[in-house]
Protein backbone atom coordinates (compact mmCIF):
# COMPACT_ATOMS: atom_id res chain seq x y z
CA UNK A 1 -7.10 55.53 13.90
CA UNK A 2 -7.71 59.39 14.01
CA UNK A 3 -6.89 59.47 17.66
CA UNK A 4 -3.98 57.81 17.03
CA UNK A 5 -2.32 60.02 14.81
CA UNK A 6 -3.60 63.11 16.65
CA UNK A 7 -1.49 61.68 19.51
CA UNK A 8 1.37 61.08 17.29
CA UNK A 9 1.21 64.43 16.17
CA UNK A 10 1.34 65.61 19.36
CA UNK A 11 3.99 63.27 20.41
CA UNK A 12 6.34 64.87 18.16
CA UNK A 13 5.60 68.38 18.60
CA UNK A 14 6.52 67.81 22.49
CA UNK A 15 10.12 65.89 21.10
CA UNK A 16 10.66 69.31 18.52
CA UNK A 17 10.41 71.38 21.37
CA UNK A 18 12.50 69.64 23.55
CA UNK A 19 14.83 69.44 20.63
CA UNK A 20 14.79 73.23 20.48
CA UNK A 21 15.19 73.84 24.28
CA UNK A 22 18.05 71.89 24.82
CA UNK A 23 19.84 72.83 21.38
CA UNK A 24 19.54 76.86 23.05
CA UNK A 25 19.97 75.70 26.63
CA UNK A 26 23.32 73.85 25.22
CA UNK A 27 24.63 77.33 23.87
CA UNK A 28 23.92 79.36 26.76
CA UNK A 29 26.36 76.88 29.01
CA UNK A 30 28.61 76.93 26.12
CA UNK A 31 28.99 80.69 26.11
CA UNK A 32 28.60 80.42 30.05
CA UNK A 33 25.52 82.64 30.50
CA UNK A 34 24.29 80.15 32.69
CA UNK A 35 26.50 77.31 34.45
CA UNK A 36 25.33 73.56 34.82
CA UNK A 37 26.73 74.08 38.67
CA UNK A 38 23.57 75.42 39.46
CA UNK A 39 21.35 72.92 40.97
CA UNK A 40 18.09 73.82 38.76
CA UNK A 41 19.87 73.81 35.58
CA UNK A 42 22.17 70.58 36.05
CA UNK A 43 18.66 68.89 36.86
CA UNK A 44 17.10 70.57 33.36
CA UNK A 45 19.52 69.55 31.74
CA UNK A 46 20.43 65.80 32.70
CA UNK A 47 16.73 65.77 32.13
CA UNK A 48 16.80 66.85 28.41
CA UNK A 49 20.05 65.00 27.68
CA UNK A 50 17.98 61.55 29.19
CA UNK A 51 15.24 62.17 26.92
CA UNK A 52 16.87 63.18 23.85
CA UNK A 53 20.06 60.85 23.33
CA UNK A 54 18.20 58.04 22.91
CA UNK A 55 17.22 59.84 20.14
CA UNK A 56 20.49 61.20 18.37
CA UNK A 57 22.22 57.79 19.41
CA UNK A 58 21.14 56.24 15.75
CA UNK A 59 22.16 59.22 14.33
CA UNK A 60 25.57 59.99 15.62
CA UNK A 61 26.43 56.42 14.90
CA UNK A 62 26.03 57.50 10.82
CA UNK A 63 26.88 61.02 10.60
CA UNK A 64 30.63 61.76 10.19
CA UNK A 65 32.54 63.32 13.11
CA UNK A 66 32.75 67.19 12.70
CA UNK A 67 34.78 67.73 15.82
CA UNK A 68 32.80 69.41 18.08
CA UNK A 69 30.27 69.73 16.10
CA UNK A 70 26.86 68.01 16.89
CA UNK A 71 24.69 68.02 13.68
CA UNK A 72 22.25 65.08 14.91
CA UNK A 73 19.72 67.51 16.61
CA UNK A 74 19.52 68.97 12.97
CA UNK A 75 19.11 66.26 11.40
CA UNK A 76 16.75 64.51 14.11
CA UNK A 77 14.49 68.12 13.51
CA UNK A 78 14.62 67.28 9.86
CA UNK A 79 13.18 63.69 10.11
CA UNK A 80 10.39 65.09 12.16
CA UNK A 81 9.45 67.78 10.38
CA UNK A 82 9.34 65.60 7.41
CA UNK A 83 7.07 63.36 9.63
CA UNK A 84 4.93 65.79 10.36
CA UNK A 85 4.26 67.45 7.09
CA UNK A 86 4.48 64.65 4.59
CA UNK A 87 3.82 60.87 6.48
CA UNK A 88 0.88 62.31 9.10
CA UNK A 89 -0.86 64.04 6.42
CA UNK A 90 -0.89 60.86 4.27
CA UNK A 91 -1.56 58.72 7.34
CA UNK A 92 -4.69 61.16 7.87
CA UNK A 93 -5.82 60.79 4.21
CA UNK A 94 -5.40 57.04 4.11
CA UNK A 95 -7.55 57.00 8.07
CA UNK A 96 -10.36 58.89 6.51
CA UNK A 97 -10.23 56.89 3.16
CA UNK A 98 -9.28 59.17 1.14
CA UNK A 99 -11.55 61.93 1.14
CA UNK A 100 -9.06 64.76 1.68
C-alpha cells in the first residue's frame, strides 16, 4: 500500500510540473519570445497540450467562460496540491494504521 502511494505521489508531482511548464511555455508564445513555428517547440508543445487537456477537459466544462482567460490549470494545481498535502498524508496514516 506504501508503494502505492509513493507512486501516486510521484505521479502527481510529474503532472504539477508539467502543469507549470506549459502554463510559462504558453506565455512565452503569447508574448512571442518564442514561436510554435519552430519545429522543437511545436513538438513540446503538442506534447504538453496531449497530456494535459485531458486533464482541464472536466474542468473547463464547469468553470465559467472568462474570455480568454484559462483558469483550469489553476484550478487543476489547486486540486493537486490539495491531494498532495491533505488526502496522501491521510492515505499514509490510514496504510501504516495509524501510527503517525
Amino acid at each position: 500500500m506504501i508503494l502505492i502511494l509513493d507512486i501516486l505521489q510521484i505521479i502527481l508531482t510529474v503532472i504539477w510540473w508539467i502543469i507549470i511548464v506549459q502554463a510559462i511555455l504558453s506565455w512565452l508564445i503569447a508574448f512571442n519570445v518564442i514561436n510554435t513555428h519552430n519545429e522543437y517547440v511545436g513538438a513540446i508543445w503538442r506534447a504538453l497540450k496531449t497530456i494535459t487537456d485531458p486533464i482541464y477537459r472536466p474542468i473547463r466544462r464547469v468553470l465559467p467562460d472568462f474570455g480568454g482567460l484559462d483558469l483550469s490549470p489553476m484550478v487543476v494545481l489547486v486540486i493537486l496540491l490539495i491531494l498532495q498535502q491533505a488526502v496522501l498524508p491521510a492515505l499514509y496514516r490510514i496504510a501504516l494504521g495509524g501510527q503517525l
